[in-house]
PDB file of N, CA and C in Angstrom:
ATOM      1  N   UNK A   1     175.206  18.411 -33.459  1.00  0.00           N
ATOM      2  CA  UNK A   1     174.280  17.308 -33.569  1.00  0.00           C
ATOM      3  C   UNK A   1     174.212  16.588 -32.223  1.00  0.00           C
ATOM      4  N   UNK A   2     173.181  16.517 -32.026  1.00  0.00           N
ATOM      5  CA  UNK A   2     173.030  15.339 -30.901  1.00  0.00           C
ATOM      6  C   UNK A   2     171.767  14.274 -31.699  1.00  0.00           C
ATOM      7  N   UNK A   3     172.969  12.903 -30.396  1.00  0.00           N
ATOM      8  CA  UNK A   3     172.305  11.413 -31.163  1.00  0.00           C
ATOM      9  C   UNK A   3     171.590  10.928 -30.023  1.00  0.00           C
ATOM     10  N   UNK A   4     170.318  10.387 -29.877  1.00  0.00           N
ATOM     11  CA  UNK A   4     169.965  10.445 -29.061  1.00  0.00           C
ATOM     12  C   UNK A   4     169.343   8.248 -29.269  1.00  0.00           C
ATOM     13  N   UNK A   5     169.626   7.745 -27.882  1.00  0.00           N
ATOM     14  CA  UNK A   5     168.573   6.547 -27.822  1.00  0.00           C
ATOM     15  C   UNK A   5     167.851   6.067 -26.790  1.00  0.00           C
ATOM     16  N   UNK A   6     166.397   5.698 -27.227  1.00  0.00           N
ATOM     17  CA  UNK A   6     165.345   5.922 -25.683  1.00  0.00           C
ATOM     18  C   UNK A   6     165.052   4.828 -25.575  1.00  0.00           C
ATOM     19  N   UNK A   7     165.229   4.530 -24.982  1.00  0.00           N
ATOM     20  CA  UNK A   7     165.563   2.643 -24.496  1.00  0.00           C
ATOM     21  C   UNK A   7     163.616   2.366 -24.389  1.00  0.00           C
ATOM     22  N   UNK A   8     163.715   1.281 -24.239  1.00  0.00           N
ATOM     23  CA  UNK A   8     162.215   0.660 -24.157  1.00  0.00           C
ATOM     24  C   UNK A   8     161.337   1.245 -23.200  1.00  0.00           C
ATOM     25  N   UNK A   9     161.959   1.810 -22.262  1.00  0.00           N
ATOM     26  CA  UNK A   9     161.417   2.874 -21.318  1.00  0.00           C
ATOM     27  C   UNK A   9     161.020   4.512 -21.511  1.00  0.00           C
ATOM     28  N   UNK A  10     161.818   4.566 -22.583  1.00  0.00           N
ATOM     29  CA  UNK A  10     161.827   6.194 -23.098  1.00  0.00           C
ATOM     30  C   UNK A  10     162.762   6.959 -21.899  1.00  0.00           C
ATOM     31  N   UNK A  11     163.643   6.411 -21.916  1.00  0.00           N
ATOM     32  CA  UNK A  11     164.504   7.089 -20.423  1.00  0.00           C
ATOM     33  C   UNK A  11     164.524   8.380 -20.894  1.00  0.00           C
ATOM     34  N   UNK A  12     165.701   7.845 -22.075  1.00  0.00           N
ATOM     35  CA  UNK A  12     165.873   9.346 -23.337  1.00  0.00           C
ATOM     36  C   UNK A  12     164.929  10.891 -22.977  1.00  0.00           C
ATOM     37  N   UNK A  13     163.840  10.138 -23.153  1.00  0.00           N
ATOM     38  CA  UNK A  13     162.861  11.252 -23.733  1.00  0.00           C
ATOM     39  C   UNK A  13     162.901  11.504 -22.023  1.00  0.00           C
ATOM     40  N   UNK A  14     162.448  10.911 -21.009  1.00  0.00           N
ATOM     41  CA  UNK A  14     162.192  11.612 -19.673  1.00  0.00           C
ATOM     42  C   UNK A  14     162.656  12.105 -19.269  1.00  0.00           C
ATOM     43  N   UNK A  15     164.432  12.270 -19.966  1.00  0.00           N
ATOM     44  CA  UNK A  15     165.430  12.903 -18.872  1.00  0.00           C
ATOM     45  C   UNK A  15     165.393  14.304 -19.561  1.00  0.00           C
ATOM     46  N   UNK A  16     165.107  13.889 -20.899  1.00  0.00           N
ATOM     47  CA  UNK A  16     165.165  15.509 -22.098  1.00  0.00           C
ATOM     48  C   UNK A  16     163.855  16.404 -21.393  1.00  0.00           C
ATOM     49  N   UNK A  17     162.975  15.683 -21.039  1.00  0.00           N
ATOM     50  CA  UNK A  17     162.057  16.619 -20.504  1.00  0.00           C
ATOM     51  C   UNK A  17     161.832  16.924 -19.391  1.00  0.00           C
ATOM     52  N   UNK A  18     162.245  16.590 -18.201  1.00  0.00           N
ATOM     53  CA  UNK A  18     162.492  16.474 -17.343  1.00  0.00           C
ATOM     54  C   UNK A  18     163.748  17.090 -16.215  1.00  0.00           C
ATOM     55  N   UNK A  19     164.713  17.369 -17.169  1.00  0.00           N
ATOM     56  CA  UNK A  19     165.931  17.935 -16.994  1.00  0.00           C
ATOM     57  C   UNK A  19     166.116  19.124 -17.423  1.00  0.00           C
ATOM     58  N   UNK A  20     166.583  20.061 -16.859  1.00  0.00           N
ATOM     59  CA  UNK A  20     166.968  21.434 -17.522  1.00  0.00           C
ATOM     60  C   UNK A  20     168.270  21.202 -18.195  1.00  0.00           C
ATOM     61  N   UNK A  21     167.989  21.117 -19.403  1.00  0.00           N
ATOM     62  CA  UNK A  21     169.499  20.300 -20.425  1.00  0.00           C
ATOM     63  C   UNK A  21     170.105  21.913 -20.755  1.00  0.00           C
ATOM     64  N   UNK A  22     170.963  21.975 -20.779  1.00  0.00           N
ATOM     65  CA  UNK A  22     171.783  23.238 -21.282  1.00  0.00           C
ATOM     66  C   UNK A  22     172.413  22.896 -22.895  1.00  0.00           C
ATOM     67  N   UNK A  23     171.716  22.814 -24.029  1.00  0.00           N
ATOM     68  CA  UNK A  23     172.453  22.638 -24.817  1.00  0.00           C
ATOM     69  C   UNK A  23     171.875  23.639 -25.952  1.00  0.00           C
ATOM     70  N   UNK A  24     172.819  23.921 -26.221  1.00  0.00           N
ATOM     71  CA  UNK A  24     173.535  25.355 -27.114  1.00  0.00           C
ATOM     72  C   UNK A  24     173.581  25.029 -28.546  1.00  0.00           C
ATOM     73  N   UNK A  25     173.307  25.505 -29.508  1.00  0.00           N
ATOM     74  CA  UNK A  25     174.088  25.590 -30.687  1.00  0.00           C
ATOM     75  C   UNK A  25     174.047  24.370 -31.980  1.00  0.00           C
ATOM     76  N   UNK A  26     173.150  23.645 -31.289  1.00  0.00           N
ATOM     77  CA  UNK A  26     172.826  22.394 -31.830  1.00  0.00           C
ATOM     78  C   UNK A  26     171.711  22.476 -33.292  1.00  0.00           C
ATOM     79  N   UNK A  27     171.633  22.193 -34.218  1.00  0.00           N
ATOM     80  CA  UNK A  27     170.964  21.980 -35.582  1.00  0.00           C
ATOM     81  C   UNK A  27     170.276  20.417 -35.571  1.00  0.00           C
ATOM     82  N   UNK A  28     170.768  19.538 -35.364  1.00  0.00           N
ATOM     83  CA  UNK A  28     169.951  18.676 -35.408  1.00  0.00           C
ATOM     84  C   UNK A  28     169.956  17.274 -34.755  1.00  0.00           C
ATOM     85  N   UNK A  29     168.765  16.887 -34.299  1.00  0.00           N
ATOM     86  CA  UNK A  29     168.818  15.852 -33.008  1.00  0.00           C
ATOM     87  C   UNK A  29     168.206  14.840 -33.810  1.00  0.00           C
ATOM     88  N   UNK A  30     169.129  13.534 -34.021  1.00  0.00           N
ATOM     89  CA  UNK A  30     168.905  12.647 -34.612  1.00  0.00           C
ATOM     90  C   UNK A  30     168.443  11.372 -33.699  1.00  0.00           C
ATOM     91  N   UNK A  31     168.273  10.433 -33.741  1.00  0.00           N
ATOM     92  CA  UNK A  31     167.979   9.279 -32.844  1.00  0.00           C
ATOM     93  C   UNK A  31     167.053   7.790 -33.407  1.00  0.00           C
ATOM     94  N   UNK A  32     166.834   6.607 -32.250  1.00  0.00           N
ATOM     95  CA  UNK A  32     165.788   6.147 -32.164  1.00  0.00           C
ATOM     96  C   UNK A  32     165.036   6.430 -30.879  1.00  0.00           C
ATOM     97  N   UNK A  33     163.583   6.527 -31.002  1.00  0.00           N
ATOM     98  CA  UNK A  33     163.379   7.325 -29.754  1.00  0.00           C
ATOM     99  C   UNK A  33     162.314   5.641 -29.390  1.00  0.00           C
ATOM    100  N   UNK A  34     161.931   4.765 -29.955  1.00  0.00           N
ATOM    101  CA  UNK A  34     161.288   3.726 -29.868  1.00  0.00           C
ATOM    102  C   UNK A  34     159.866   4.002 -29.765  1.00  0.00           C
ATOM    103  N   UNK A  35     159.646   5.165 -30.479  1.00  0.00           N
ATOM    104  CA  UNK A  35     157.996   5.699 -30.277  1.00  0.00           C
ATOM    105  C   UNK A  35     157.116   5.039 -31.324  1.00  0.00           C
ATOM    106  N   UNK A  36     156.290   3.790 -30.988  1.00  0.00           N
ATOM    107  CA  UNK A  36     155.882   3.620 -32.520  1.00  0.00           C
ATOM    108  C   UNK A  36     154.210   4.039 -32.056  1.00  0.00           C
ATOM    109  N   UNK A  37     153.820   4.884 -33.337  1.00  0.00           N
ATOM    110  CA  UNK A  37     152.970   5.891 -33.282  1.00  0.00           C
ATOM    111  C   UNK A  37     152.242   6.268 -34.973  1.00  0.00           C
ATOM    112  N   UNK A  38     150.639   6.220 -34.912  1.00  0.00           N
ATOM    113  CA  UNK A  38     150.207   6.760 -35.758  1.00  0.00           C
ATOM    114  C   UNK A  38     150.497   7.956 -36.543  1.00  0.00           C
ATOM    115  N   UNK A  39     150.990   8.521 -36.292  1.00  0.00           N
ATOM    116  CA  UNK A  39     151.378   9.667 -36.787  1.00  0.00           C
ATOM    117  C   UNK A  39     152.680   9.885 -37.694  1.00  0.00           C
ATOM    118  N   UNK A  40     153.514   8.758 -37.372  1.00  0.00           N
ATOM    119  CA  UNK A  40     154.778   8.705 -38.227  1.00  0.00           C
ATOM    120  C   UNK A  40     154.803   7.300 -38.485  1.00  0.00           C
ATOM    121  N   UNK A  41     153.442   6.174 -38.264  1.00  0.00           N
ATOM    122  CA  UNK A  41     153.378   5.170 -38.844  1.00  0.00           C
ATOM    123  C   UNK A  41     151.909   4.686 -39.226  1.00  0.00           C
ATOM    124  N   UNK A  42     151.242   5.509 -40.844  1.00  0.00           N
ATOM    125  CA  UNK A  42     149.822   5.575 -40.776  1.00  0.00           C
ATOM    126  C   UNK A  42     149.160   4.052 -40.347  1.00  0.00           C
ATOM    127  N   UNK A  43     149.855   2.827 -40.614  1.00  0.00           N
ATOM    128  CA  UNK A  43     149.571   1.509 -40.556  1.00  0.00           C
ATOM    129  C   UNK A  43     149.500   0.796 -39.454  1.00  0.00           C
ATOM    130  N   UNK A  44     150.015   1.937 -38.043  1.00  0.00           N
ATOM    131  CA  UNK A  44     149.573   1.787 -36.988  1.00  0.00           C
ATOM    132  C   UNK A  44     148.563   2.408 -36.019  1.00  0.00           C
ATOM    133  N   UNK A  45     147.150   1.921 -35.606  1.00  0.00           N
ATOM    134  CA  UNK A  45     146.375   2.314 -35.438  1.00  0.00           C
ATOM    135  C   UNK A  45     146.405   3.219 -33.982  1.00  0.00           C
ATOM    136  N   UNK A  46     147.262   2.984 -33.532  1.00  0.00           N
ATOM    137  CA  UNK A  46     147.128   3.945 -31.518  1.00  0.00           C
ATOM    138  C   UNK A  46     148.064   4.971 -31.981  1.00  0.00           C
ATOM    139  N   UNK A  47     147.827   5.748 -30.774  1.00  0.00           N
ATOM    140  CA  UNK A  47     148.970   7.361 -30.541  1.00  0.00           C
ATOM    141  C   UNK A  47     149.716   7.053 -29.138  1.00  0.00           C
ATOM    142  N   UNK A  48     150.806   7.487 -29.312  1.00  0.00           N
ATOM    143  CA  UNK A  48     151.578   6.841 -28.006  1.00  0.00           C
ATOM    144  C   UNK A  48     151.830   8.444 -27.615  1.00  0.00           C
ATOM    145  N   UNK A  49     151.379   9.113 -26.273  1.00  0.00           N
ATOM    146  CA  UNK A  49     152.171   9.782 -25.514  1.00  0.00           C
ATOM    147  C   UNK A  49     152.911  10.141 -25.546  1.00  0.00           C
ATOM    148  N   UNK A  50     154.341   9.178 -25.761  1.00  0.00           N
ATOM    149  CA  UNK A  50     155.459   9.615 -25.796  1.00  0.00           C
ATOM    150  C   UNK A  50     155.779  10.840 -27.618  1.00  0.00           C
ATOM    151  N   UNK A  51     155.092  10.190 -28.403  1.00  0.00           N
ATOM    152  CA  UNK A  51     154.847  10.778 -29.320  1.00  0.00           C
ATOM    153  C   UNK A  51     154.872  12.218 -28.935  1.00  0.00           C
ATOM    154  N   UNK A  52     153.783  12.934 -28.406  1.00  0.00           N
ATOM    155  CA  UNK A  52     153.644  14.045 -27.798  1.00  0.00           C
ATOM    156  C   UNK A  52     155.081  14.461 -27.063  1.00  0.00           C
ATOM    157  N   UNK A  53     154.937  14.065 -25.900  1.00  0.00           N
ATOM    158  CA  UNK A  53     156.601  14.289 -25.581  1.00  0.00           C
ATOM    159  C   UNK A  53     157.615  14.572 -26.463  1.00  0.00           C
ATOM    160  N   UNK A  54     157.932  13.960 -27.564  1.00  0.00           N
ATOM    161  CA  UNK A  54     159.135  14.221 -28.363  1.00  0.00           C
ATOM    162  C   UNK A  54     158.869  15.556 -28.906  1.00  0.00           C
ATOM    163  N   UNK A  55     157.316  15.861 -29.625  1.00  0.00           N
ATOM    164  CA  UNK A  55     157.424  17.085 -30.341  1.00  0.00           C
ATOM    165  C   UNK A  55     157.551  18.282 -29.465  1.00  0.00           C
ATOM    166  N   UNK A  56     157.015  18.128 -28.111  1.00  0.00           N
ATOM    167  CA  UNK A  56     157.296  19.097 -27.085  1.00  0.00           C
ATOM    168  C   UNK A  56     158.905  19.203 -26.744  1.00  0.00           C
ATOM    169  N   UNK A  57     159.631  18.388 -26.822  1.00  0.00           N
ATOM    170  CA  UNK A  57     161.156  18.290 -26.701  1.00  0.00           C
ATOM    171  C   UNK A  57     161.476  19.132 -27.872  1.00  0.00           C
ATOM    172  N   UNK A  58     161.445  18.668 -28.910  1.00  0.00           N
ATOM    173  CA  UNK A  58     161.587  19.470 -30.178  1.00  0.00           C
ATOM    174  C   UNK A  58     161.638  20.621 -30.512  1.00  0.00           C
ATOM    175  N   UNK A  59     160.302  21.422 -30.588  1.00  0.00           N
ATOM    176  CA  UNK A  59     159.878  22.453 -29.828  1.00  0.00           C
ATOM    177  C   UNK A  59     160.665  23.408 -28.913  1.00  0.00           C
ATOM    178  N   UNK A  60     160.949  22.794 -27.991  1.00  0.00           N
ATOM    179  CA  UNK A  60     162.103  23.368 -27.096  1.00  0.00           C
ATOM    180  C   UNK A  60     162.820  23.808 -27.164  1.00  0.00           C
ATOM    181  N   UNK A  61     163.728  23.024 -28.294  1.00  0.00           N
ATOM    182  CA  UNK A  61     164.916  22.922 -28.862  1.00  0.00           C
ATOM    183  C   UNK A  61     164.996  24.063 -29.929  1.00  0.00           C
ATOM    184  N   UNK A  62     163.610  24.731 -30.789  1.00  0.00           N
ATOM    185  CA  UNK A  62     163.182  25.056 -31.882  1.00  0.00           C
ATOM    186  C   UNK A  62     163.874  24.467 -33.177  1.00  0.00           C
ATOM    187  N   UNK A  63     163.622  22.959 -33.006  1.00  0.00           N
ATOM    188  CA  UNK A  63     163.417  22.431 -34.098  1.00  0.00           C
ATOM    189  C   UNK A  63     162.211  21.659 -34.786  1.00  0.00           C
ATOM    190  N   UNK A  64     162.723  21.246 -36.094  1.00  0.00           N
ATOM    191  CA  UNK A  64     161.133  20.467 -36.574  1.00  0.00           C
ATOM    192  C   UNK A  64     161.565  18.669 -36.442  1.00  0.00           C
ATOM    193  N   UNK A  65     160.846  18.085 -36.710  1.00  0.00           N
ATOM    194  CA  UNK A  65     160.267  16.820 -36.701  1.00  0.00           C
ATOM    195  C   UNK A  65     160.474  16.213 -38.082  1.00  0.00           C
ATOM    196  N   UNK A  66     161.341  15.364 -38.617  1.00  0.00           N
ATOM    197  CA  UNK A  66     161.530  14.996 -39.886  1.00  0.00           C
ATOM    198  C   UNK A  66     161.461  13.508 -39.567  1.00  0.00           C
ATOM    199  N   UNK A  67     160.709  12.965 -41.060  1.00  0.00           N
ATOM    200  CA  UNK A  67     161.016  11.580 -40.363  1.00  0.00           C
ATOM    201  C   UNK A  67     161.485  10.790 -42.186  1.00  0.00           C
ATOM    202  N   UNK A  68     162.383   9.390 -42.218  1.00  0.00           N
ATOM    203  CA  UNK A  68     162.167   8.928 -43.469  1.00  0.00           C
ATOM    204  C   UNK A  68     161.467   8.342 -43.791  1.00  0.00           C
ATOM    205  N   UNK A  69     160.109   8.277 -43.452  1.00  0.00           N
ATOM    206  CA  UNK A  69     159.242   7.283 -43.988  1.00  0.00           C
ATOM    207  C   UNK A  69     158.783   7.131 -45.357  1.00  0.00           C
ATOM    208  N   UNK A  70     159.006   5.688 -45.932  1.00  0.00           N
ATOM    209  CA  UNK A  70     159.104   6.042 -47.616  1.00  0.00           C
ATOM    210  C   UNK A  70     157.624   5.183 -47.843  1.00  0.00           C
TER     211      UNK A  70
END
């Protein structure tokens, strides 16, 4: 598992994409990534970029995108 937190800047996310991360063996990447985004919040009307970024991180990783939204 990796825990991940992307500060108000999205450092998180820039260094994950940005960096050739070597990580191995991992199942699931948990976090706050501070992305607030239509797509995992229908009640918010914009799409944030960074949004994009994460699923491309994801991706990477070949994992999926889960979220708890109730």
């Amino acid at each position: 598992m990796i825990n991940v937190y992307s500060d108000g800047h999205h450092l998180a996310l820039k260094y994950l994409k940005d960096t050739e991360v070597n990580l191995q063996n991992f199942l699931i990447m948990a976090g706050n990534f501070n992305i607030r985004d239509n797509s995992s919040d229908p009640l918010y009307s914009l799409h944030s970029i960074y949004s994009n970024i994460l699923l491309e991180i994801v991706d990477s990783f070949n994992l999926c995108l889960s979220s708890n939204n109730k």
